[in-house]
PDB file of N, CA and C in Angstrom:
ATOM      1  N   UNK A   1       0.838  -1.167   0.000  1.00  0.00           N
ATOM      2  CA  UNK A   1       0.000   0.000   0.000  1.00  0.00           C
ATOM      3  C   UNK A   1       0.891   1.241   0.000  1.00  0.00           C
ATOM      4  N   UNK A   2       0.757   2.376  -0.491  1.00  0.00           N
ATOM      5  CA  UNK A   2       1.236   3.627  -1.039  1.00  0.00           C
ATOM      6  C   UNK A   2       0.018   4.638  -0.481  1.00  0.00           C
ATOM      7  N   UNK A   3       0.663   5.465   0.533  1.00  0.00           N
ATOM      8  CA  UNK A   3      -0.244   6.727   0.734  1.00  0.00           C
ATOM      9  C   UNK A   3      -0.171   7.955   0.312  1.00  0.00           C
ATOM     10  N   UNK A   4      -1.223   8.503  -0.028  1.00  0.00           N
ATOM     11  CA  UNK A   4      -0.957   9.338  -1.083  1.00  0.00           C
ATOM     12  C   UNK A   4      -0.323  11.017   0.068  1.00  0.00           C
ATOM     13  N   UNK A   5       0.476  11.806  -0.522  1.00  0.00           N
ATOM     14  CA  UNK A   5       1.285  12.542   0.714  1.00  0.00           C
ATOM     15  C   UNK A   5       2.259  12.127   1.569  1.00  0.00           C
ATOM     16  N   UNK A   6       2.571  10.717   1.647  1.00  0.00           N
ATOM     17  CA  UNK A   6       3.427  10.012   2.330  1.00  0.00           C
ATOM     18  C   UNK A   6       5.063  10.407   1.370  1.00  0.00           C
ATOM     19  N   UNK A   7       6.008   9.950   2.129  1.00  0.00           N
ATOM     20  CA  UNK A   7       7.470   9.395   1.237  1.00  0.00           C
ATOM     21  C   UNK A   7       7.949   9.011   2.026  1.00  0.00           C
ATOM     22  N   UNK A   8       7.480   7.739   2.360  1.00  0.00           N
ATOM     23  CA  UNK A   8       7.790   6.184   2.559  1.00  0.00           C
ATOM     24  C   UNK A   8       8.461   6.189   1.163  1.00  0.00           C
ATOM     25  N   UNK A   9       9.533   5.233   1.386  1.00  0.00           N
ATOM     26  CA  UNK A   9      10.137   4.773   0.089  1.00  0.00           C
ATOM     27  C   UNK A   9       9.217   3.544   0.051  1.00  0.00           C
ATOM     28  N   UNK A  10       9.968   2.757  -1.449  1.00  0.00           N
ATOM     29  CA  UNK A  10       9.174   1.550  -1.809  1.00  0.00           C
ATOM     30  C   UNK A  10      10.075   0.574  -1.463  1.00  0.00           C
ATOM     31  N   UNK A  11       9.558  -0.679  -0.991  1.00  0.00           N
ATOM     32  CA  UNK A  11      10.887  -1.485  -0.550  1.00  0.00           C
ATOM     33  C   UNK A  11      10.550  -2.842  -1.187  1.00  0.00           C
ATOM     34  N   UNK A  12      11.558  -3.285  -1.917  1.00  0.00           N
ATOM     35  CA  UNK A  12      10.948  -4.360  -3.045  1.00  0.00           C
ATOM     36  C   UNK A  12      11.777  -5.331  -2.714  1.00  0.00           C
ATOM     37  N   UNK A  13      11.036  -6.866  -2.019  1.00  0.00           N
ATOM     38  CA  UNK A  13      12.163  -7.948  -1.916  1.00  0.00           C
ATOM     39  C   UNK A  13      12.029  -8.849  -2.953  1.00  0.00           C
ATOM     40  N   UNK A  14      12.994  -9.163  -3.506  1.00  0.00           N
ATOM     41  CA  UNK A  14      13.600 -10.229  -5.246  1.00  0.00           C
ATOM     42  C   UNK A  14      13.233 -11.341  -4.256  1.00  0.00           C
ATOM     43  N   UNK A  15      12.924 -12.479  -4.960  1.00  0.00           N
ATOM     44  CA  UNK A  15      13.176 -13.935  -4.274  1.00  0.00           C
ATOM     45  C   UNK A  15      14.479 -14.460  -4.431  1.00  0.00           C
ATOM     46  N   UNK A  16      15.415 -13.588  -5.288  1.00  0.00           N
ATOM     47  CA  UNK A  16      16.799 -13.874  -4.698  1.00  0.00           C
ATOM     48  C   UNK A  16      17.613 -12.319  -5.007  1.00  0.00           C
ATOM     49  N   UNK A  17      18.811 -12.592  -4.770  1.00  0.00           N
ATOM     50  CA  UNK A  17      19.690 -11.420  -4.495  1.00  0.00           C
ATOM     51  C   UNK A  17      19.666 -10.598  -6.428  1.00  0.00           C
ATOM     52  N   UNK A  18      19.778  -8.992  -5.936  1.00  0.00           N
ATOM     53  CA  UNK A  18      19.400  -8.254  -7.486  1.00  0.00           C
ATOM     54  C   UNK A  18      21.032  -7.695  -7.528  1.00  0.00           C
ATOM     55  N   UNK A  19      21.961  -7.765  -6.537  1.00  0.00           N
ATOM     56  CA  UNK A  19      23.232  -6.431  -6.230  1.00  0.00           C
ATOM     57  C   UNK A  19      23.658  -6.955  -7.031  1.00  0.00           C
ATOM     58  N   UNK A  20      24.558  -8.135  -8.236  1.00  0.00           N
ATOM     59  CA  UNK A  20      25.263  -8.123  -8.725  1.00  0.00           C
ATOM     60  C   UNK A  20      24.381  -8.388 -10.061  1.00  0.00           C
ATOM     61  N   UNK A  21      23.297  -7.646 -10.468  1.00  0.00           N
ATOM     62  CA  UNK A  21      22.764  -7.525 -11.800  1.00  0.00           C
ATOM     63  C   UNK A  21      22.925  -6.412 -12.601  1.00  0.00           C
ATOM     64  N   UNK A  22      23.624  -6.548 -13.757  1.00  0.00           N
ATOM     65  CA  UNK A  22      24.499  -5.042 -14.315  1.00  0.00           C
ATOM     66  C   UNK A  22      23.245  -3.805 -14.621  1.00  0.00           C
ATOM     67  N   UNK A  23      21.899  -4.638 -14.707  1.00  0.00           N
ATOM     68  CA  UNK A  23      20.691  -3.777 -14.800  1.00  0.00           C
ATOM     69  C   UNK A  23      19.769  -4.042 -14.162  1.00  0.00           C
ATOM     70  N   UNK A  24      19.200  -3.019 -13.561  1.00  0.00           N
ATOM     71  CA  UNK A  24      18.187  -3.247 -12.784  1.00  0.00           C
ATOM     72  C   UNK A  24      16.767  -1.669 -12.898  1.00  0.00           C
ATOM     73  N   UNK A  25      15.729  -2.561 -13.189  1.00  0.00           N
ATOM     74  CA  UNK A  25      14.358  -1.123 -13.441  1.00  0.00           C
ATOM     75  C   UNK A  25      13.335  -1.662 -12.967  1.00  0.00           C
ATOM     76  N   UNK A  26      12.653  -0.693 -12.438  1.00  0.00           N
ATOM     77  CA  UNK A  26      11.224  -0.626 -11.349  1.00  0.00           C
ATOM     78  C   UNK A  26      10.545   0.284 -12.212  1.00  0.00           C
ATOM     79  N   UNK A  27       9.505  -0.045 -12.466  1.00  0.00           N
ATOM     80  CA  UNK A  27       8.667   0.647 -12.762  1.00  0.00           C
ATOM     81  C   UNK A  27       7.260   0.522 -12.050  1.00  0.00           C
ATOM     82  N   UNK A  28       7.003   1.966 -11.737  1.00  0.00           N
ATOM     83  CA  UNK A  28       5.308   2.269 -11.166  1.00  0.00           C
ATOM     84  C   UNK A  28       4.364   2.845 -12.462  1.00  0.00           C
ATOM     85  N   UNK A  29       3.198   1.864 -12.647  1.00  0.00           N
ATOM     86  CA  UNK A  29       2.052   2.533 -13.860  1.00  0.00           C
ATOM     87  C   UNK A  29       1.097   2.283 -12.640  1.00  0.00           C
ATOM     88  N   UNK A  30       0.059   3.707 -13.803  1.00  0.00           N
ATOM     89  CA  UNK A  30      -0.957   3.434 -13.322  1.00  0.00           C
ATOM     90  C   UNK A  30      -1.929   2.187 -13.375  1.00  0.00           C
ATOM     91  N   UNK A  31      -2.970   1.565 -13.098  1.00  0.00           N
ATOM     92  CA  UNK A  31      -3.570   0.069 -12.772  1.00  0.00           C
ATOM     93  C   UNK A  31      -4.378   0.009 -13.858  1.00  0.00           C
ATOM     94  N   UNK A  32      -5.189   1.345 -14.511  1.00  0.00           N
ATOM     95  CA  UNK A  32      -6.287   1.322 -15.226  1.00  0.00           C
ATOM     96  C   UNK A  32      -5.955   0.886 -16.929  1.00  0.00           C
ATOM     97  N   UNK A  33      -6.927   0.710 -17.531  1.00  0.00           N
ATOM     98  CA  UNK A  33      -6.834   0.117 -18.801  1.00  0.00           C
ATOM     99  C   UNK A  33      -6.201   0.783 -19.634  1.00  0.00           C
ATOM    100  N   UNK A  34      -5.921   2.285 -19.731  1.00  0.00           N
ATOM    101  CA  UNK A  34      -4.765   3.104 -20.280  1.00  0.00           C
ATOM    102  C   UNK A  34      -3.372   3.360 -19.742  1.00  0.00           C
ATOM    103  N   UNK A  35      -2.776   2.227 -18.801  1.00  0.00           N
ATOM    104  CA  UNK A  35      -1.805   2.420 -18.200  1.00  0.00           C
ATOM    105  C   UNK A  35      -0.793   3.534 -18.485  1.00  0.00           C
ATOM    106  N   UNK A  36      -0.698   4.126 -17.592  1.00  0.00           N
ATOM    107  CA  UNK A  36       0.616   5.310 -17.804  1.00  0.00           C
ATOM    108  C   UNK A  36       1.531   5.128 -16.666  1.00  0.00           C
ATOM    109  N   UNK A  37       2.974   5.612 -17.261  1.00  0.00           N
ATOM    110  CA  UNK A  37       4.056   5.222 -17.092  1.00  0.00           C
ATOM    111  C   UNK A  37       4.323   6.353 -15.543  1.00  0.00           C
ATOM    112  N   UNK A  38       4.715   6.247 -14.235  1.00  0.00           N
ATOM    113  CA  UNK A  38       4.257   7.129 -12.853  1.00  0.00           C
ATOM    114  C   UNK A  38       5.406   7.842 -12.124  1.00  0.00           C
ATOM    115  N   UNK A  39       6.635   6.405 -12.169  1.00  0.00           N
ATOM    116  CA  UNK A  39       8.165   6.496 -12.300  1.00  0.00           C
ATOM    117  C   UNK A  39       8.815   5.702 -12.635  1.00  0.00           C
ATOM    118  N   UNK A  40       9.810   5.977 -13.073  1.00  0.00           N
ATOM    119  CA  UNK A  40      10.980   4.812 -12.828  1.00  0.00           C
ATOM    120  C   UNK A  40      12.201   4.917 -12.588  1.00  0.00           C
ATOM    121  N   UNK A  41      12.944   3.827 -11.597  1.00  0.00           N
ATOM    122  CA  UNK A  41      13.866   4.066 -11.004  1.00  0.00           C
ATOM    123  C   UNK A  41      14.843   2.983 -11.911  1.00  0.00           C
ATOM    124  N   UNK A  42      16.089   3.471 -12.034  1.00  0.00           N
ATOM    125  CA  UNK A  42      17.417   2.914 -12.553  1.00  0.00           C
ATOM    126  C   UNK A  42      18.492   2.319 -11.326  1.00  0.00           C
ATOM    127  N   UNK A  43      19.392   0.745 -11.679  1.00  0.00           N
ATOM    128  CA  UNK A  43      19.776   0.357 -10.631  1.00  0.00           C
ATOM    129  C   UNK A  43      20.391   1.649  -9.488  1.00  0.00           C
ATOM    130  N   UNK A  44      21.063   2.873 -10.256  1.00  0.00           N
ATOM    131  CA  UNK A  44      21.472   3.557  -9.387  1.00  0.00           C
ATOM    132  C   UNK A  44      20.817   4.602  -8.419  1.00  0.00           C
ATOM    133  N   UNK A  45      19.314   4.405  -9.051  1.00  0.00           N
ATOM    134  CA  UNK A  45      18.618   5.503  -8.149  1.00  0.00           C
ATOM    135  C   UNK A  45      18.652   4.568  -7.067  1.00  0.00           C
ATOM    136  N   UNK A  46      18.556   3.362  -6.775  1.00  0.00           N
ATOM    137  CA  UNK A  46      17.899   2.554  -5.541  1.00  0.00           C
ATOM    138  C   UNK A  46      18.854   1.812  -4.933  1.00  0.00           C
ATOM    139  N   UNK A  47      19.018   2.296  -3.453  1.00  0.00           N
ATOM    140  CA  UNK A  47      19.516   1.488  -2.526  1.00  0.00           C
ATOM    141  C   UNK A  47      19.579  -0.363  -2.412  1.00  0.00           C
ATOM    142  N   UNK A  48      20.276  -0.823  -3.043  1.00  0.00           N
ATOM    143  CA  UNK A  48      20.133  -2.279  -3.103  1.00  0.00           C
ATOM    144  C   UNK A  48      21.101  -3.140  -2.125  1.00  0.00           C
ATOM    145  N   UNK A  49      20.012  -4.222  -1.303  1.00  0.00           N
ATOM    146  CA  UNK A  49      21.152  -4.516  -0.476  1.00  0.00           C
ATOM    147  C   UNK A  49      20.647  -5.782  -0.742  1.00  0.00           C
ATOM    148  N   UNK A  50      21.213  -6.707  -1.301  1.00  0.00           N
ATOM    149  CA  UNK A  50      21.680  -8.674  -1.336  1.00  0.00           C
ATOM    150  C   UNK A  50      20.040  -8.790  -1.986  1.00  0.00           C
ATOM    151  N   UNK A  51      18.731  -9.234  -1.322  1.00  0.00           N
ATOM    152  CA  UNK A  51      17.673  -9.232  -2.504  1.00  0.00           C
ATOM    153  C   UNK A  51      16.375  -8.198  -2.238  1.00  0.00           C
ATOM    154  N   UNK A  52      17.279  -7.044  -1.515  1.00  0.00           N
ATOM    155  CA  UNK A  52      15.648  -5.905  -1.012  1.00  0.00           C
ATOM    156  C   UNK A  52      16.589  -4.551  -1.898  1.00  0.00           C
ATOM    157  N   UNK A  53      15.760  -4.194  -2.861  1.00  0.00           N
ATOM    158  CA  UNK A  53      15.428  -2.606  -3.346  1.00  0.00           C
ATOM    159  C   UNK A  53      14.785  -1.548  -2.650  1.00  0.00           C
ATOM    160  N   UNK A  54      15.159  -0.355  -2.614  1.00  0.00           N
ATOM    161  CA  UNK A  54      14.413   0.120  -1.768  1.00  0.00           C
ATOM    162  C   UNK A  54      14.785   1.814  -2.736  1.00  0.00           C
ATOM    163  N   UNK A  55      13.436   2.368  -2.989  1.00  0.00           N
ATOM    164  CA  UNK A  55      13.099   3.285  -4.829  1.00  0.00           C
ATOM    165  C   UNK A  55      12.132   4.279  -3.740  1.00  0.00           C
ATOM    166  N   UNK A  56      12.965   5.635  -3.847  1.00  0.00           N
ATOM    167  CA  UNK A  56      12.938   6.621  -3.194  1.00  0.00           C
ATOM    168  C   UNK A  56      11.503   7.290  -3.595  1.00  0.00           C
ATOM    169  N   UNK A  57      10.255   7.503  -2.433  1.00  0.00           N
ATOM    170  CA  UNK A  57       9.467   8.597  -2.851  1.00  0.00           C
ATOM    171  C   UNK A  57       8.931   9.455  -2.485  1.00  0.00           C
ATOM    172  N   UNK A  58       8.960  10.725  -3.109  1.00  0.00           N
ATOM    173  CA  UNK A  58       8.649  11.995  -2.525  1.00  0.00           C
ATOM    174  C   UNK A  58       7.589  12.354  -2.085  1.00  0.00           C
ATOM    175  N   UNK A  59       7.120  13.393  -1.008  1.00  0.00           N
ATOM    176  CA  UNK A  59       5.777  13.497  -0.504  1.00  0.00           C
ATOM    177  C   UNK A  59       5.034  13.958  -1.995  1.00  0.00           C
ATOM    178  N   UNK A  60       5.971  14.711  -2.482  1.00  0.00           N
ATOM    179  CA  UNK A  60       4.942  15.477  -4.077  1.00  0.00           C
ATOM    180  C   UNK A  60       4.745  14.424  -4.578  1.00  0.00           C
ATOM    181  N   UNK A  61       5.533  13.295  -5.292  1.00  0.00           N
ATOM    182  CA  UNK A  61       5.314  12.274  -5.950  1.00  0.00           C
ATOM    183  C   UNK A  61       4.031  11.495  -5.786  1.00  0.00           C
ATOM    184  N   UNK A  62       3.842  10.997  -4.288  1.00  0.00           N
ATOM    185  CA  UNK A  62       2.371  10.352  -3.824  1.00  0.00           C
ATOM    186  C   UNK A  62       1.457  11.363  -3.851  1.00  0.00           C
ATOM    187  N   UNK A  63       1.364  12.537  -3.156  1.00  0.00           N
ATOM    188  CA  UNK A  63       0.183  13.453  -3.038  1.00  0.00           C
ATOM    189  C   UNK A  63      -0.886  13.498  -4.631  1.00  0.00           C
ATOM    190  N   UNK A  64       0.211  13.357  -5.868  1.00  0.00           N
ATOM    191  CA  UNK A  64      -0.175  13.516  -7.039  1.00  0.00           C
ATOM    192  C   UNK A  64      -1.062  12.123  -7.669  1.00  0.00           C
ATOM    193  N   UNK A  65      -0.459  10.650  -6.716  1.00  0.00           N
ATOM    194  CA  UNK A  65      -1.024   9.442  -7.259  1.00  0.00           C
ATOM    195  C   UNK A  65      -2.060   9.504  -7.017  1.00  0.00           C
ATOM    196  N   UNK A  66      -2.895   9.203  -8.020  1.00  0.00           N
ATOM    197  CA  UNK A  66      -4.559   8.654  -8.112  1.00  0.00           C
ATOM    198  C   UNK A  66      -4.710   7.873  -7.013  1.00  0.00           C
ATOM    199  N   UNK A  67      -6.061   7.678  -6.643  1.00  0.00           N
ATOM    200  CA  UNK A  67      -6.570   6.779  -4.907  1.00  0.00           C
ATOM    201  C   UNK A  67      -7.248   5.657  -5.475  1.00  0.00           C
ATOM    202  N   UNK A  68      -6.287   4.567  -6.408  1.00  0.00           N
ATOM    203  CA  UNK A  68      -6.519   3.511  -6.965  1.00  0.00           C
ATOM    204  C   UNK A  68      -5.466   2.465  -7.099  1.00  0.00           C
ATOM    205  N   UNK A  69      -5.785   1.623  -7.939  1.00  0.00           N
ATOM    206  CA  UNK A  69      -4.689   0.309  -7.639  1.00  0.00           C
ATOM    207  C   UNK A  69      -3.766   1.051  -8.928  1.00  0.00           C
ATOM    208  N   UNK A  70      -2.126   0.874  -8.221  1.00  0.00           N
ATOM    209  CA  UNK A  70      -1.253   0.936  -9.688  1.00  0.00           C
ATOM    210  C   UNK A  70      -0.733  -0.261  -9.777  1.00  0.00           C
ATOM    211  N   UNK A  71       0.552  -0.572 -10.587  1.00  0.00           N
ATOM    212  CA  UNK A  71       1.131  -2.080 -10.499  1.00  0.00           C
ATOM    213  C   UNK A  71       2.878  -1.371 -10.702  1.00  0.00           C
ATOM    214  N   UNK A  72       3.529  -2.349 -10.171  1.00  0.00           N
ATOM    215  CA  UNK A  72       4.886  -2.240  -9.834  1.00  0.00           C
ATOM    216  C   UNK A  72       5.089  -3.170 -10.695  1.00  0.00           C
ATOM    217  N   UNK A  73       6.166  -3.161 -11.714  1.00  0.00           N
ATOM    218  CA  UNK A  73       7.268  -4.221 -12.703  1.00  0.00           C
ATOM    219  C   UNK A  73       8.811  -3.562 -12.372  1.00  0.00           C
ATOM    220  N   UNK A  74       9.221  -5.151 -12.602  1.00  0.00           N
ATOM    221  CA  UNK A  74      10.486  -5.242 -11.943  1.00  0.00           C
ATOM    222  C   UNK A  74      11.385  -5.668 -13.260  1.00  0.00           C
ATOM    223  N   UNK A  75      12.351  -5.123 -14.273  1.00  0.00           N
ATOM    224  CA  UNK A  75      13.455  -5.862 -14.745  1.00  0.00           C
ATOM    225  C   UNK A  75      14.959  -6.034 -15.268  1.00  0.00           C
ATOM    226  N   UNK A  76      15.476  -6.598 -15.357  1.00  0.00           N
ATOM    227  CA  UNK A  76      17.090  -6.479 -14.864  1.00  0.00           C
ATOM    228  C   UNK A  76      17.397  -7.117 -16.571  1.00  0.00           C
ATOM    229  N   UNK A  77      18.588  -7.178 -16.312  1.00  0.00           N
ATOM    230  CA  UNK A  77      19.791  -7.908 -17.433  1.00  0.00           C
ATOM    231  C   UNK A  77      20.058  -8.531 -16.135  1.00  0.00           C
ATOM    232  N   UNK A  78      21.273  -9.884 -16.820  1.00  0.00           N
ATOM    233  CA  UNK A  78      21.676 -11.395 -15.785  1.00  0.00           C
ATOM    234  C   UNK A  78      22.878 -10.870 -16.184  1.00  0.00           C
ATOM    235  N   UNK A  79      24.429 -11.201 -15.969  1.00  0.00           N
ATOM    236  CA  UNK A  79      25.283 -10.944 -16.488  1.00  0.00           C
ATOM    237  C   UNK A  79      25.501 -11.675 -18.239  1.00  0.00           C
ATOM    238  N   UNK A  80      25.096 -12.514 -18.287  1.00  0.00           N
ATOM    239  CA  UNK A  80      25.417 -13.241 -20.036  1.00  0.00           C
ATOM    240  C   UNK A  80      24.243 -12.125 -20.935  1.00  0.00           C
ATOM    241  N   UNK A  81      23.661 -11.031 -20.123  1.00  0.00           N
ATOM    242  CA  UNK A  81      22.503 -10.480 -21.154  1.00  0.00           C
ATOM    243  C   UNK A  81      21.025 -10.677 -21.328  1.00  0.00           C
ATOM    244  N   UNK A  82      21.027 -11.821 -20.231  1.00  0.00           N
ATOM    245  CA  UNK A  82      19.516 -11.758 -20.986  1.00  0.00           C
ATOM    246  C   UNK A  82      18.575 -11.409 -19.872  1.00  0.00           C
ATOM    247  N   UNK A  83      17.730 -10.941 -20.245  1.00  0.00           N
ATOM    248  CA  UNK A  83      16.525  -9.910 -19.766  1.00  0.00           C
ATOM    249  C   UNK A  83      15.517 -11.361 -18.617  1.00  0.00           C
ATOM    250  N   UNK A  84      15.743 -10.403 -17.382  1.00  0.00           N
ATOM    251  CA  UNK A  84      14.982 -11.330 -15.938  1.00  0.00           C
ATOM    252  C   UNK A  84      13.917 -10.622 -15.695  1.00  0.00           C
ATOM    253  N   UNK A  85      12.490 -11.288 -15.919  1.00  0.00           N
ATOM    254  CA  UNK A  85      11.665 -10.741 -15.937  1.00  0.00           C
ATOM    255  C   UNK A  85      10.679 -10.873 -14.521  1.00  0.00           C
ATOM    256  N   UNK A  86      10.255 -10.251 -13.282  1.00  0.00           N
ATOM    257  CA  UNK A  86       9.274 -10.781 -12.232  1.00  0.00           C
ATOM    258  C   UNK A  86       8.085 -10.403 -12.341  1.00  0.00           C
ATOM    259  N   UNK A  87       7.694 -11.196 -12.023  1.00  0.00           N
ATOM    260  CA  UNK A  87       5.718 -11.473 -11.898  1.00  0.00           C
ATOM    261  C   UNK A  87       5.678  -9.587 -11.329  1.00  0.00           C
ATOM    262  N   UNK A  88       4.607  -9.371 -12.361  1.00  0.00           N
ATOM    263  CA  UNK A  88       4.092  -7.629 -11.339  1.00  0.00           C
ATOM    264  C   UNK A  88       3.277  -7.836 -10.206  1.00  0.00           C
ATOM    265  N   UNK A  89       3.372  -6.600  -9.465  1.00  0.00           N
ATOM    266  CA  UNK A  89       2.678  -6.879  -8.642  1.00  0.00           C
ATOM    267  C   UNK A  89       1.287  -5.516  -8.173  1.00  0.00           C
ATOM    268  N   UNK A  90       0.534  -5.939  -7.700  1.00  0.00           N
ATOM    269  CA  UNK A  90      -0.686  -4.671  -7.794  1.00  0.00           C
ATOM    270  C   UNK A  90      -0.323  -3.900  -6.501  1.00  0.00           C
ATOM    271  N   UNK A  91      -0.497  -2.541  -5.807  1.00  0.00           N
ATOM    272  CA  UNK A  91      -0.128  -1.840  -5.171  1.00  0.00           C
ATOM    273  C   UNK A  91      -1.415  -0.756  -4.615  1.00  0.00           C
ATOM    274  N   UNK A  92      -2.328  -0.996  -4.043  1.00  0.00           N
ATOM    275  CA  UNK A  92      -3.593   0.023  -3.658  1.00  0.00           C
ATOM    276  C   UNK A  92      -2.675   1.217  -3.247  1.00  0.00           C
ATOM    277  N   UNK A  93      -3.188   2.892  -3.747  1.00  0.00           N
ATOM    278  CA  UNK A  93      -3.045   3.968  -3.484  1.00  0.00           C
ATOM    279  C   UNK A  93      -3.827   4.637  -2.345  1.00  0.00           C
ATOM    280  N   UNK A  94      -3.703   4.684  -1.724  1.00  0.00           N
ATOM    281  CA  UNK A  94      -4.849   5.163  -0.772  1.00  0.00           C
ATOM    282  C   UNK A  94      -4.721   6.509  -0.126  1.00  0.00           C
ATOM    283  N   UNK A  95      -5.499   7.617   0.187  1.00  0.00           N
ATOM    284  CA  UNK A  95      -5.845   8.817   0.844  1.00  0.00           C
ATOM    285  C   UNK A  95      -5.864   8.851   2.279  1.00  0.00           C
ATOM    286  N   UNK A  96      -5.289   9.121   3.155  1.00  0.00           N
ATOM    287  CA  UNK A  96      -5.289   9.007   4.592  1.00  0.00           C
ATOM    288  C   UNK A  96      -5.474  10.086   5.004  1.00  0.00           C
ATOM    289  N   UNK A  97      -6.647  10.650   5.721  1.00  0.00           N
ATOM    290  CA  UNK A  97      -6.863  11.946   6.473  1.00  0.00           C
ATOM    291  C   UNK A  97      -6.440  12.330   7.616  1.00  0.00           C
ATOM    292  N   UNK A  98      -5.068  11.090   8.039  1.00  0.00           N
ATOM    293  CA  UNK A  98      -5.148  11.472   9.566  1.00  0.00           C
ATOM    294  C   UNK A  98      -3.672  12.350   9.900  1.00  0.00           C
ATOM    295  N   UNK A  99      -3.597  13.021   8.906  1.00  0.00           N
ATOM    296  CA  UNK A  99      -2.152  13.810   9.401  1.00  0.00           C
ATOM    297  C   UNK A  99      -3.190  15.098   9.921  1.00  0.00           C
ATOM    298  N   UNK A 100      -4.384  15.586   9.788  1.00  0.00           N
ATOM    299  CA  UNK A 100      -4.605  16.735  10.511  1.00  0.00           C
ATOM    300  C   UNK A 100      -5.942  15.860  11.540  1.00  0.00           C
ATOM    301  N   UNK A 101      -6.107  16.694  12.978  1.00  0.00           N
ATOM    302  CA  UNK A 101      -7.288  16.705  13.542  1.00  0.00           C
ATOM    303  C   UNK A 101      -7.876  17.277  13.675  1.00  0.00           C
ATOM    304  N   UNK A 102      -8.726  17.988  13.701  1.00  0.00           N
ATOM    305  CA  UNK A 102      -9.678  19.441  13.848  1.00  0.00           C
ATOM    306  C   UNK A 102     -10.553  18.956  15.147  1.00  0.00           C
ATOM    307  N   UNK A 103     -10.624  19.878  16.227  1.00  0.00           N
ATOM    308  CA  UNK A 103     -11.453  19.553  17.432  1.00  0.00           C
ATOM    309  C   UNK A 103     -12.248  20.581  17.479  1.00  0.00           C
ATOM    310  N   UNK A 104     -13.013  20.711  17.709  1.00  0.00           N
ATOM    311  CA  UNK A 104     -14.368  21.948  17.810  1.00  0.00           C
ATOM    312  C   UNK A 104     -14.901  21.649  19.484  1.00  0.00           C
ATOM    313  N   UNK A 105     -15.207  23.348  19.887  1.00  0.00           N
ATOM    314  CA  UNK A 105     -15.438  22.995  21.447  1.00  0.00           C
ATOM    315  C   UNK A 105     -16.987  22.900  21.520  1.00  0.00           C
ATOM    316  N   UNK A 106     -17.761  22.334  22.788  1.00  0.00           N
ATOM    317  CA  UNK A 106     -18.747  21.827  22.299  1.00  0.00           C
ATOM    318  C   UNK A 106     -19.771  22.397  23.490  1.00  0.00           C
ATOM    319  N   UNK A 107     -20.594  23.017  23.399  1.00  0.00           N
ATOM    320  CA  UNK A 107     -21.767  23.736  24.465  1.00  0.00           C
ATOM    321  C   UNK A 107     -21.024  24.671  24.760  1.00  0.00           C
TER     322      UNK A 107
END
């Protein structure tokens, strides 16, 4: 889950180790039937440690995401070249109202 106004980074675990893959890309689209392209991060934007990514995001970045499902794709080069592809995965956007409280006094 992704809140929208948040920058929580994204933290993506491989089912095995990604650090010694000469390429590595994340991509965030939107979920809907015209998918559009939201970000994408290059092995060097993202902190990679043995098989967890972790793809930096800004409070502007979420505040702007739609309050719907997007999908995350993941893919690399192997060292001999050839293209490693992982299952996508779906990601709910969601709106959270609770960074303000408003109290009103009462009688």
């Amino acid at each position: 889950m992704l809140i929208q106004g948040a920058n929580n980074p994204l933290t993506i675990k491989f089912s095995e180790s990604v650090e010694n893959l000469p390429t590595l890309v994340v991509t965030l689209w939107t979920g809907n039937r015209n998918a559009q392209l939201v970000k994408m991060w290059e092995k060097p934007d993202m902190m990679i440690s043995g098989d967890t990514a972790v793809c930096d995001l800004t409070e502007e970045e979420t505040r702007n995401l739609s309050n719907s499902t997007h999908v995350i794709e993941a893919k690399g080069l192997d060292g001999n070249g050839f293209t490693v592809f992982w299952a996508a995965y779906d990601v709910d956007v969601l709106n959270r109202r609770d960074k303000v409280i408003v109290l009103t006094e009462e009688g």
